[in-house]
PDB file of N, CA and C in Angstrom:
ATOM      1  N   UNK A   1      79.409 188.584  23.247  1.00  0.00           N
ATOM      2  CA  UNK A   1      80.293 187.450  23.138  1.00  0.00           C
ATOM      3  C   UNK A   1      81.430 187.620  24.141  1.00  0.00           C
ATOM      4  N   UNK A   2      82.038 186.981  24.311  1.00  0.00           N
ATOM      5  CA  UNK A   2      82.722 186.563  25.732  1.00  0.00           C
ATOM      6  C   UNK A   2      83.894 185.967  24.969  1.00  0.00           C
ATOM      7  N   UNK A   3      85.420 186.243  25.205  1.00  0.00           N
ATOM      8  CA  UNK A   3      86.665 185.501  24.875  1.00  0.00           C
ATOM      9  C   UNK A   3      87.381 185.066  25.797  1.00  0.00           C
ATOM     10  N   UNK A   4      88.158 183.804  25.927  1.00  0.00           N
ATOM     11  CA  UNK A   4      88.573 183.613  26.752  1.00  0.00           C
ATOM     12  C   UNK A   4      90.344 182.889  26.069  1.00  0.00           C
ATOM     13  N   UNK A   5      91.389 183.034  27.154  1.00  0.00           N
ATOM     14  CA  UNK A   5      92.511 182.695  26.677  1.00  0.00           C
ATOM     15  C   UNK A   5      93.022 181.539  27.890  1.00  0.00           C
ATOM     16  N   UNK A   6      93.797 180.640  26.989  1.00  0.00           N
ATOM     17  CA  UNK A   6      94.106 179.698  27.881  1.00  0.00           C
ATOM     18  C   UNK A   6      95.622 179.425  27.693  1.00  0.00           C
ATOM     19  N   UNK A   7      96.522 180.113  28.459  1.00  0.00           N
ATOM     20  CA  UNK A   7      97.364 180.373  29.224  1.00  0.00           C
ATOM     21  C   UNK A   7      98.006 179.066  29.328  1.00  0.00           C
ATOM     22  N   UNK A   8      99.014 178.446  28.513  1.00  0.00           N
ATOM     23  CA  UNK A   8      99.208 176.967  28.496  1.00  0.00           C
ATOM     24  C   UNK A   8     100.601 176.489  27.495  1.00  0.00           C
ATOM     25  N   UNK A   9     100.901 175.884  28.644  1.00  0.00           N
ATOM     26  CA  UNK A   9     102.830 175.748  27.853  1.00  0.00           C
ATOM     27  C   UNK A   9     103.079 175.175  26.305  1.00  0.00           C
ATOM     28  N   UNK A  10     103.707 175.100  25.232  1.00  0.00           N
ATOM     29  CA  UNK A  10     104.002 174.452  24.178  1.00  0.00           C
ATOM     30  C   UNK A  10     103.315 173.013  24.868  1.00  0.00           C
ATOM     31  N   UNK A  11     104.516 172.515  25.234  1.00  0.00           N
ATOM     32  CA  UNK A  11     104.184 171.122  25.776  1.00  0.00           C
ATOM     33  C   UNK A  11     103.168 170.518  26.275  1.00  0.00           C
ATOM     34  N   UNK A  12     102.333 171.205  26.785  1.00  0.00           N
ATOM     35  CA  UNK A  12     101.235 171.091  27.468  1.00  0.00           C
ATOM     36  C   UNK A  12     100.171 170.659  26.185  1.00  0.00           C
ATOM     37  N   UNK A  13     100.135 171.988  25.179  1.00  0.00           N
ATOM     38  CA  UNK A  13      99.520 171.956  24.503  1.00  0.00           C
ATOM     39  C   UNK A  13      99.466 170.883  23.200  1.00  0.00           C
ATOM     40  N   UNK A  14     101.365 170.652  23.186  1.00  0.00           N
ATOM     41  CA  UNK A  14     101.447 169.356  22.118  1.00  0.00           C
ATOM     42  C   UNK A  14     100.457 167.761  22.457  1.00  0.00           C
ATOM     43  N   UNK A  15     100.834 167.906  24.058  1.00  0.00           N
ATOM     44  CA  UNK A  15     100.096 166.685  24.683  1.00  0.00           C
ATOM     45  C   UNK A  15      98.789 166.741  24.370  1.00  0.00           C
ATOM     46  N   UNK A  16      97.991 167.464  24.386  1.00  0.00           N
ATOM     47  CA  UNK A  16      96.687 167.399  23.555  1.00  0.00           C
ATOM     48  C   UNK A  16      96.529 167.223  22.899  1.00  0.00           C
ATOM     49  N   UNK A  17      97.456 168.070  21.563  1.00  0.00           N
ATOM     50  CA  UNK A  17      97.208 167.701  20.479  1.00  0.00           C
ATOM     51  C   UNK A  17      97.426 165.943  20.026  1.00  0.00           C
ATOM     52  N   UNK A  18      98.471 165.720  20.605  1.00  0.00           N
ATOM     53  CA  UNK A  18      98.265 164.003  20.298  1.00  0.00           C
ATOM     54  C   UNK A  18      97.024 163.393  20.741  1.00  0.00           C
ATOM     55  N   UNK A  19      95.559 164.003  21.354  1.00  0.00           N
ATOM     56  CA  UNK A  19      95.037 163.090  22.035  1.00  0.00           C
ATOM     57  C   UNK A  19      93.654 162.912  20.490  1.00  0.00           C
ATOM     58  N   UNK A  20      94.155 163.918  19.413  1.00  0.00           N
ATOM     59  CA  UNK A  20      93.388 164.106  18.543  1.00  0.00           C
ATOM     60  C   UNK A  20      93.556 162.753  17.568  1.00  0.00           C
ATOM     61  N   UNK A  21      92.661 162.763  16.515  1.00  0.00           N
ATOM     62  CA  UNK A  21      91.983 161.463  15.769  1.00  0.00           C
ATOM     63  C   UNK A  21      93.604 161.872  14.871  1.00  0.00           C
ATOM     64  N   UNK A  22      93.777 162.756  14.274  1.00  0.00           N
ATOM     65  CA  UNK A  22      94.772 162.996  13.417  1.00  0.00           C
ATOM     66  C   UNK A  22      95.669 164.471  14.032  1.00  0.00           C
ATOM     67  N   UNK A  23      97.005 164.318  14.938  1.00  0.00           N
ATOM     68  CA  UNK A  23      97.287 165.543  15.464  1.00  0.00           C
ATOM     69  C   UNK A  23      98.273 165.564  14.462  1.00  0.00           C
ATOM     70  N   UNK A  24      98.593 167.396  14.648  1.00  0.00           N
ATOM     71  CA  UNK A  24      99.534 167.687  13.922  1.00  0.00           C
ATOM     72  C   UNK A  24     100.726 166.906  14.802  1.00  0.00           C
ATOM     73  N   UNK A  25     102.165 167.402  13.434  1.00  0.00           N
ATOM     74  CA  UNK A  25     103.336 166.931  14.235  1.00  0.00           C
ATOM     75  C   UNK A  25     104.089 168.019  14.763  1.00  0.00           C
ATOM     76  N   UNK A  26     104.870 167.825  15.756  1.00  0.00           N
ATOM     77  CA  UNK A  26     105.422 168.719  16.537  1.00  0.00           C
ATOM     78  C   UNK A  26     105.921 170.018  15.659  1.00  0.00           C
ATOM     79  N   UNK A  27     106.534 169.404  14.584  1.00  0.00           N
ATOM     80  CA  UNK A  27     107.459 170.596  14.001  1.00  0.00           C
ATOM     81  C   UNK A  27     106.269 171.147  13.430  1.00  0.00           C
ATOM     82  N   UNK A  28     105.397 171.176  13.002  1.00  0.00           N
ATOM     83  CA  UNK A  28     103.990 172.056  12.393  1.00  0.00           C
ATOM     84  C   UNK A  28     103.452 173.132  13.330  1.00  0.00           C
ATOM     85  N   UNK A  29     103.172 172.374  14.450  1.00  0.00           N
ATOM     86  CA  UNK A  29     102.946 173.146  16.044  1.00  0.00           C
ATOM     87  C   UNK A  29     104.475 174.008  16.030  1.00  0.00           C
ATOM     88  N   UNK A  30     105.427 174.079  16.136  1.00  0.00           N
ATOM     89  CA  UNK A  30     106.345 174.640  16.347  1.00  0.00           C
ATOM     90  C   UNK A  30     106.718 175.453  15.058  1.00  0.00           C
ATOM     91  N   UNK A  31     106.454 175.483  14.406  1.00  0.00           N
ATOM     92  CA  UNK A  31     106.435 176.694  13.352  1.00  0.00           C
ATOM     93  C   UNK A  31     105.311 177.666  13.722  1.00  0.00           C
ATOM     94  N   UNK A  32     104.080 176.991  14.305  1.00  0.00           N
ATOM     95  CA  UNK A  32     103.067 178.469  14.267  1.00  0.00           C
ATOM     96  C   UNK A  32     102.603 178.987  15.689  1.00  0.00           C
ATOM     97  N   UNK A  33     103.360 178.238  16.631  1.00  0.00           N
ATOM     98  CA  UNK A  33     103.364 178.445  18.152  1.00  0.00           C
ATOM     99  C   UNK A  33     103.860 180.052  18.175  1.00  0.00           C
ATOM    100  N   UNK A  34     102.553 180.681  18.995  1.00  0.00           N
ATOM    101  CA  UNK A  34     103.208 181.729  19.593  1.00  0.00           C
ATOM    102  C   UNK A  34     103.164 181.764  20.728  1.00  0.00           C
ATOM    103  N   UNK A  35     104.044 182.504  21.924  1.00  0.00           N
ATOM    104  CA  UNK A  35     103.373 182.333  23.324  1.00  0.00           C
ATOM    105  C   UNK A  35     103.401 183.427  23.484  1.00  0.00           C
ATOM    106  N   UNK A  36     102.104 183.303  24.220  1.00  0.00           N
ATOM    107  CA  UNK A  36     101.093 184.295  25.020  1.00  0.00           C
ATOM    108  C   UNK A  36     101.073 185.565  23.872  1.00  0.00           C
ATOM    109  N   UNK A  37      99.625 184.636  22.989  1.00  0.00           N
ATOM    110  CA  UNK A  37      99.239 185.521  21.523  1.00  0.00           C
ATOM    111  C   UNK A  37      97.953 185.910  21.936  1.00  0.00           C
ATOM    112  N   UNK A  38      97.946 186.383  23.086  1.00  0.00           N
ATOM    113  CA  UNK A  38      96.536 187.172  23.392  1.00  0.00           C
ATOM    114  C   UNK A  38      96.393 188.087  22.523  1.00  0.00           C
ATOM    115  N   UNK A  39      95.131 188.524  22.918  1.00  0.00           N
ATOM    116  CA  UNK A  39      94.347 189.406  21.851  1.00  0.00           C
ATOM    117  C   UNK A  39      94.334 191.032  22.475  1.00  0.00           C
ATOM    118  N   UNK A  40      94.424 190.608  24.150  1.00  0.00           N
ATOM    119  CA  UNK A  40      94.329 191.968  24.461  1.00  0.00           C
ATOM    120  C   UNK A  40      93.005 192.422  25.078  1.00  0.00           C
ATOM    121  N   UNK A  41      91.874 191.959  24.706  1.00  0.00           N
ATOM    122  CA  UNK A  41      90.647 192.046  25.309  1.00  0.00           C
ATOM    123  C   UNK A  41      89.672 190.726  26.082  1.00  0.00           C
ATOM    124  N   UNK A  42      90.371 190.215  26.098  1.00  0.00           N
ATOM    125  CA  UNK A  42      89.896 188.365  26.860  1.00  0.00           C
ATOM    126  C   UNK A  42      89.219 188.741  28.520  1.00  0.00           C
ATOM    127  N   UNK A  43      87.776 188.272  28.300  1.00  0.00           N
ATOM    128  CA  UNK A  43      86.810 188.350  29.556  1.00  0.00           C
ATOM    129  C   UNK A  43      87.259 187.660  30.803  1.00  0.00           C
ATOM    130  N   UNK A  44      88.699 186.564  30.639  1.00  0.00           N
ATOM    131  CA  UNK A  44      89.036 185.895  31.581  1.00  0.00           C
ATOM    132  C   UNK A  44      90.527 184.693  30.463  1.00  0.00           C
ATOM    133  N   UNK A  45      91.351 184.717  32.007  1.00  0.00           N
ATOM    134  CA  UNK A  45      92.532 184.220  31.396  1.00  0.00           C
ATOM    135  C   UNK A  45      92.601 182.859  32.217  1.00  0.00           C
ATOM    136  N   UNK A  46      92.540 181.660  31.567  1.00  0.00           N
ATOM    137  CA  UNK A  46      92.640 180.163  32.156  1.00  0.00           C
ATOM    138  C   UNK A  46      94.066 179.980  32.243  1.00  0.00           C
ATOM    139  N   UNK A  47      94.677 179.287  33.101  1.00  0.00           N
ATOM    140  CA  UNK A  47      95.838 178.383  33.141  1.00  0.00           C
ATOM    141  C   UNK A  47      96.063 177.539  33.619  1.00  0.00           C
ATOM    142  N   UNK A  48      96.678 176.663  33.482  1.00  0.00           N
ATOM    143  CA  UNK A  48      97.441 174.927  33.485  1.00  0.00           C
ATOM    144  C   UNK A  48      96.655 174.462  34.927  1.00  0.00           C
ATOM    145  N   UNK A  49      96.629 175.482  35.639  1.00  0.00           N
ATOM    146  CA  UNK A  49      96.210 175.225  37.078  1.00  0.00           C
ATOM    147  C   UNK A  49      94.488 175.031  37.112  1.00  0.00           C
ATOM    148  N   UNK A  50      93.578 175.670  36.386  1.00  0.00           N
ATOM    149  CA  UNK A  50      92.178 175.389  36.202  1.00  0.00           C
ATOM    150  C   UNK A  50      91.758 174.236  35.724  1.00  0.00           C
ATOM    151  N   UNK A  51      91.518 173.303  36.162  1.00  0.00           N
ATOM    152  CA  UNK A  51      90.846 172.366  35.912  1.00  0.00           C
ATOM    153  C   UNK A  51      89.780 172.086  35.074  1.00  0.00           C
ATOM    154  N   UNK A  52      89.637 171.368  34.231  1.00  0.00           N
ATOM    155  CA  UNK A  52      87.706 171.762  33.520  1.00  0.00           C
ATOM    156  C   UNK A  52      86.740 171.998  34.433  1.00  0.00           C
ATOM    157  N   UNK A  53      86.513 171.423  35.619  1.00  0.00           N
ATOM    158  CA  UNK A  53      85.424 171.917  36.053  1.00  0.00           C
ATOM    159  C   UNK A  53      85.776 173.245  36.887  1.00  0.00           C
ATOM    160  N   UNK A  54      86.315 173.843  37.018  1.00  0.00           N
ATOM    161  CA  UNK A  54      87.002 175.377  37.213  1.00  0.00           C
ATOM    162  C   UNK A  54      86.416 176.164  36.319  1.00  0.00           C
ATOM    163  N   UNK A  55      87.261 175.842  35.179  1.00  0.00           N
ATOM    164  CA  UNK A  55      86.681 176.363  33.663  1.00  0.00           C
ATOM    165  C   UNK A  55      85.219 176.441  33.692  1.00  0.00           C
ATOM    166  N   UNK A  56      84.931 175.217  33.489  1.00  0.00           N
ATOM    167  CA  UNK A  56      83.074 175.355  33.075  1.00  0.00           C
ATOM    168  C   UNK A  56      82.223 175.819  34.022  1.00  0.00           C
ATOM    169  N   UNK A  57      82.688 175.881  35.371  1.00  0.00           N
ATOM    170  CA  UNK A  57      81.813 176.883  36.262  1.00  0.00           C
ATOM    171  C   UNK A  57      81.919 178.613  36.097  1.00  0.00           C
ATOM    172  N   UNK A  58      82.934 178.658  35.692  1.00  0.00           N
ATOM    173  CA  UNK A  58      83.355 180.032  35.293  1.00  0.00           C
ATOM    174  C   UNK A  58      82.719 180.477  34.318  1.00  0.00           C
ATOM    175  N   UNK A  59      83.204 179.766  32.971  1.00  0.00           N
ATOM    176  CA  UNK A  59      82.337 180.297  32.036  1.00  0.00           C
ATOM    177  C   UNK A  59      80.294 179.843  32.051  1.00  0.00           C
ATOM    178  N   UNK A  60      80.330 178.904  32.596  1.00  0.00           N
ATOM    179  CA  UNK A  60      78.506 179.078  33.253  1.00  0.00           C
ATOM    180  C   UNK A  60      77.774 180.499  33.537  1.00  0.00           C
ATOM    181  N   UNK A  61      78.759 180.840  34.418  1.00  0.00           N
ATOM    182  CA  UNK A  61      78.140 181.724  35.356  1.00  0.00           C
ATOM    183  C   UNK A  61      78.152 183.287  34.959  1.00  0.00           C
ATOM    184  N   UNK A  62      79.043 183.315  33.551  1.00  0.00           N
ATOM    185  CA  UNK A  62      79.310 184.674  33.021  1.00  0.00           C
ATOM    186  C   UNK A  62      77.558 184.690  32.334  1.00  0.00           C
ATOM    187  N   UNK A  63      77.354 185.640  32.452  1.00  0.00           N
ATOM    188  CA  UNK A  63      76.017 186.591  31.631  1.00  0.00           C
ATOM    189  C   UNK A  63      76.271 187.183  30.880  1.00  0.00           C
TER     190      UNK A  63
END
């Protein structure tokens, strides 16, 4: 198995979450926000700058 971390601002991440059917609200996200809650062993680290198709060629190509 393969982990991967994605490296990505509060804000960044709230904006997503609104793009959901039912997102949380900010102050929910902001009670359990940690930054940069890596694990410590992640096969590869994404950020703001990778694009999805960045991403999905990357993780494609891992074996």
């Amino acid at each position: 198995m393969k982990t991967f971390y994605f490296d990505i601002f509060f804000e960044e991440t709230y904006r997503r979450n609104l793009l959901k059917k039912k997102p949380f609200s900010r102050g929910l996200m902001q009670d359990w926000w940690l930054d940069n809650d890596r694990l410590g062993y992640e096969d590869h680290v994404f950020t703001i700058k990778d694009d999805l198709p960045v991403r999905m060629e990357y993780i494609l190509k891992i074996k």
